[in-house]
N, C-alpha and C. Protein backbone atom coordinates (compact mmCIF):
# COMPACT_ATOMS: atom_id res chain seq x y z
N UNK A 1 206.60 -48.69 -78.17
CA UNK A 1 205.50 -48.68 -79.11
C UNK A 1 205.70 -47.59 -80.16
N UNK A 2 206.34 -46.58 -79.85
CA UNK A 2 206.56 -45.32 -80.72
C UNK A 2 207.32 -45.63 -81.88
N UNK A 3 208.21 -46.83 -81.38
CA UNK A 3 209.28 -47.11 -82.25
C UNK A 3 208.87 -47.93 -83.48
N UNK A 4 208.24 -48.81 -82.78
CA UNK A 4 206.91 -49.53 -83.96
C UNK A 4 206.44 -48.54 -85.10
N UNK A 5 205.47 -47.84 -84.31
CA UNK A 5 205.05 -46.85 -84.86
C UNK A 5 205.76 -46.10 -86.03
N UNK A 6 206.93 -45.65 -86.16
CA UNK A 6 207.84 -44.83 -86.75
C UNK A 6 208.22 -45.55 -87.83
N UNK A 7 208.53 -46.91 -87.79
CA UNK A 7 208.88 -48.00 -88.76
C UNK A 7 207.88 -48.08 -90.39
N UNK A 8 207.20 -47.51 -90.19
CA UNK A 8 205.85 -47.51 -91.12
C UNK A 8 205.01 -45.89 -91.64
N UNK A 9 205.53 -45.39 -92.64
CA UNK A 9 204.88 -43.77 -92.73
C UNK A 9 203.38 -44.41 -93.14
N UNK A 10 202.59 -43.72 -92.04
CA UNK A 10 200.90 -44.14 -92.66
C UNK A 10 200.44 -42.48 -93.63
N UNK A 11 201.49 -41.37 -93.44
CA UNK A 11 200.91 -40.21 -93.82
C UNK A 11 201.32 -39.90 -95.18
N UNK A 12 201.81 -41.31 -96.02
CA UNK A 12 201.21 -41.47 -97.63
C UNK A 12 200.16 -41.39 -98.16
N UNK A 13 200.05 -41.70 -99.68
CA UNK A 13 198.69 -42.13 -100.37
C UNK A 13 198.87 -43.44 -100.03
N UNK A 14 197.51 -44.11 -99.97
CA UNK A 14 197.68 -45.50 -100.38
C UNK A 14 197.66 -46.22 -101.90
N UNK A 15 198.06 -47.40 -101.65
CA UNK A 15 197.86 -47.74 -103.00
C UNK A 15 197.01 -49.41 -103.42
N UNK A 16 197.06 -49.02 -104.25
CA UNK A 16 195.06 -49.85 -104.42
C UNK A 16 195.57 -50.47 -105.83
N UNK A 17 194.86 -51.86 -105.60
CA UNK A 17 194.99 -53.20 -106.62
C UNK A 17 193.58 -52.68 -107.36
N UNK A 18 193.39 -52.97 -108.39
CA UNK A 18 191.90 -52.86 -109.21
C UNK A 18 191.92 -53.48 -110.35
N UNK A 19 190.81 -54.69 -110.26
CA UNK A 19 190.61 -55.50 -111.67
C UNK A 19 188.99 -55.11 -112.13
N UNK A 20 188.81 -54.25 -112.85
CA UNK A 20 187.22 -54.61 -113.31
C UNK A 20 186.62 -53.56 -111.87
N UNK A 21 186.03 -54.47 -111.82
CA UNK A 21 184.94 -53.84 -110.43
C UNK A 21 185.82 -53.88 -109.07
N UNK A 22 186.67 -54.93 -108.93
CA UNK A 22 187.25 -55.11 -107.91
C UNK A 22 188.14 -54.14 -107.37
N UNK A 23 188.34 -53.41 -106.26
CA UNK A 23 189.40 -52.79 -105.99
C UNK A 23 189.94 -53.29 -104.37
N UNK A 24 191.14 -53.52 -103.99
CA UNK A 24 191.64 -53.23 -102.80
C UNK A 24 193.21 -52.58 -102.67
N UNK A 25 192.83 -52.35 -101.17
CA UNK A 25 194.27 -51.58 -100.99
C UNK A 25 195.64 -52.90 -101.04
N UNK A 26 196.48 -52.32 -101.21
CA UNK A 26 197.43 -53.10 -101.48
C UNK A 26 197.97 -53.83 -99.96
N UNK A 27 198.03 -52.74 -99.08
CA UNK A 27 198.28 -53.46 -97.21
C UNK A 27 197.33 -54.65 -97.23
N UNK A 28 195.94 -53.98 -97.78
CA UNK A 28 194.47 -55.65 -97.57
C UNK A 28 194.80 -56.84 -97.97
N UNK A 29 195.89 -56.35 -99.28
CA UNK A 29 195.53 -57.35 -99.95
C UNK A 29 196.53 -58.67 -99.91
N UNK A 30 197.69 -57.94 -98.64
CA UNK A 30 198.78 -58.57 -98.19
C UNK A 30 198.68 -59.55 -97.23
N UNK A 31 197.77 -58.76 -96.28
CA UNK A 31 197.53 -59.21 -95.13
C UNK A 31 195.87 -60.59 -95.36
N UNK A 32 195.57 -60.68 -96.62
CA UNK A 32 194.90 -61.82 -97.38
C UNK A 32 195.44 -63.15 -97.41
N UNK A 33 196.99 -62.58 -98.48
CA UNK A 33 196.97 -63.68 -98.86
C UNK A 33 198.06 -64.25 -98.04
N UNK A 34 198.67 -63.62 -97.18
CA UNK A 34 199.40 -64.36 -95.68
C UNK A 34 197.90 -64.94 -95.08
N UNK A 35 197.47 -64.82 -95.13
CA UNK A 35 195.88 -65.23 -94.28
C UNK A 35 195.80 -66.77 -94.90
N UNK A 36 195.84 -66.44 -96.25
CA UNK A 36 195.17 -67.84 -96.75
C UNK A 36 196.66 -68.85 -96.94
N UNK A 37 197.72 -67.92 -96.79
CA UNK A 37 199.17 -69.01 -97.03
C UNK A 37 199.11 -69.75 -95.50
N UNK A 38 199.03 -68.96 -94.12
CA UNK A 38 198.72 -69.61 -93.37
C UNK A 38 197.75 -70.88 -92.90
N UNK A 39 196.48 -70.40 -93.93
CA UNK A 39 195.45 -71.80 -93.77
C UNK A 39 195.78 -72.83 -94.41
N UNK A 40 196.32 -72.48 -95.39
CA UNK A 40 197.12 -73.81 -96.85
C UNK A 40 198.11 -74.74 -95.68
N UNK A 41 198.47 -73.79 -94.71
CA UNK A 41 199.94 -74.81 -94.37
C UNK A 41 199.19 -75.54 -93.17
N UNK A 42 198.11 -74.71 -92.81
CA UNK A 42 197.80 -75.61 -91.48
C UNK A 42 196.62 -76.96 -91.63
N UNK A 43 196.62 -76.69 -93.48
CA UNK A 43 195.55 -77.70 -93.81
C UNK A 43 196.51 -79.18 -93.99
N UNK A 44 197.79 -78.32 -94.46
CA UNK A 44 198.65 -79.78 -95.27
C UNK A 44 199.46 -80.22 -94.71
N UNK A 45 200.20 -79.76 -93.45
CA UNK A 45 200.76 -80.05 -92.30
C UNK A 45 200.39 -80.91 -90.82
N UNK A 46 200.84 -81.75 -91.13
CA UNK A 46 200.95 -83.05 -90.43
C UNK A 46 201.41 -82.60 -88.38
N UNK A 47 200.27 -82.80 -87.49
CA UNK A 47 200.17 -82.70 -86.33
C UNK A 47 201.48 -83.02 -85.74
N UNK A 48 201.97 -82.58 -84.57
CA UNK A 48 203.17 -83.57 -84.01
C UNK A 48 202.87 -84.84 -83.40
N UNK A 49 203.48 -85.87 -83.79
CA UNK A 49 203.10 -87.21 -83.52
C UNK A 49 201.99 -87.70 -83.68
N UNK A 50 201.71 -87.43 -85.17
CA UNK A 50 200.35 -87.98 -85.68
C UNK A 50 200.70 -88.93 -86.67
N UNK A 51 201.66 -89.95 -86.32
CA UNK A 51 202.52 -90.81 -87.43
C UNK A 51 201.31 -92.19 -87.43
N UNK A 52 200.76 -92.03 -86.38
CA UNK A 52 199.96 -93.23 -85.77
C UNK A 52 198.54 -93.16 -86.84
N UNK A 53 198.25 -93.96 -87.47
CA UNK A 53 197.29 -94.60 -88.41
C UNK A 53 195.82 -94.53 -87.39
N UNK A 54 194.36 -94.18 -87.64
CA UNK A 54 193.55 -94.07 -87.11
C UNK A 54 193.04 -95.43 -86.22
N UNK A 55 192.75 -95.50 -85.52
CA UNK A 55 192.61 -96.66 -84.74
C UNK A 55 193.71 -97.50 -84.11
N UNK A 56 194.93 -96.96 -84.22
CA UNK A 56 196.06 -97.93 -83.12
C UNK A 56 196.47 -97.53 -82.20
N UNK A 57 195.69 -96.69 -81.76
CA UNK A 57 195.98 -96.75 -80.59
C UNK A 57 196.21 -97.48 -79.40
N UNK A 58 196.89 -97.46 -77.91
CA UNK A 58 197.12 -98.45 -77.30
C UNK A 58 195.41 -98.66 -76.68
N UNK A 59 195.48 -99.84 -76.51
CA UNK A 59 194.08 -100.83 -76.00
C UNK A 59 192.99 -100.25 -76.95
N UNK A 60 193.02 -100.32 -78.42
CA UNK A 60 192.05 -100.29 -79.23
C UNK A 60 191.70 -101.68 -79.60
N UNK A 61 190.45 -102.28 -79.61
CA UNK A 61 190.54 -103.79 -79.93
C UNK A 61 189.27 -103.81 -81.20
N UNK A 62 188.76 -104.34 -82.00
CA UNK A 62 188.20 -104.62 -82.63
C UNK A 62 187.04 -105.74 -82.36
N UNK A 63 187.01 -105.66 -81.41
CA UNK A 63 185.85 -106.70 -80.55
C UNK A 63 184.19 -106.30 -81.03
């Protein structure tokens, strides 16, 4: 865990995005938009073995 630790100096300044009123830190603002690249892919990405069209399943009948 130390080693983790060491990989990353936290005993910088940080540094900060700012438009207008808006400000965030730049780590926030990373760990955002991996946030939302992750939801994009899990919106547009196709299940495993979801090739099957809604209703064909086996013994679906239309009765």
């Amino acid at each position: 865990m130390a080693f983790l630790a060491s990989l990353i100096n936290l005993d910088g300044r940080p540094h900060y995005v700012q438009s207008g009123w808006f400000q965030i830190s730049l780590a926030n603002l990373i760990v955002v938009l991996v946030m939302v690249a992750i939801f994009a892919l899990a919106v547009t990405l196709k299940f495993p073995g979801d090739d099957e069209p809604i209703g064909s399943e086996e013994g679906a009948s239309d009765e």
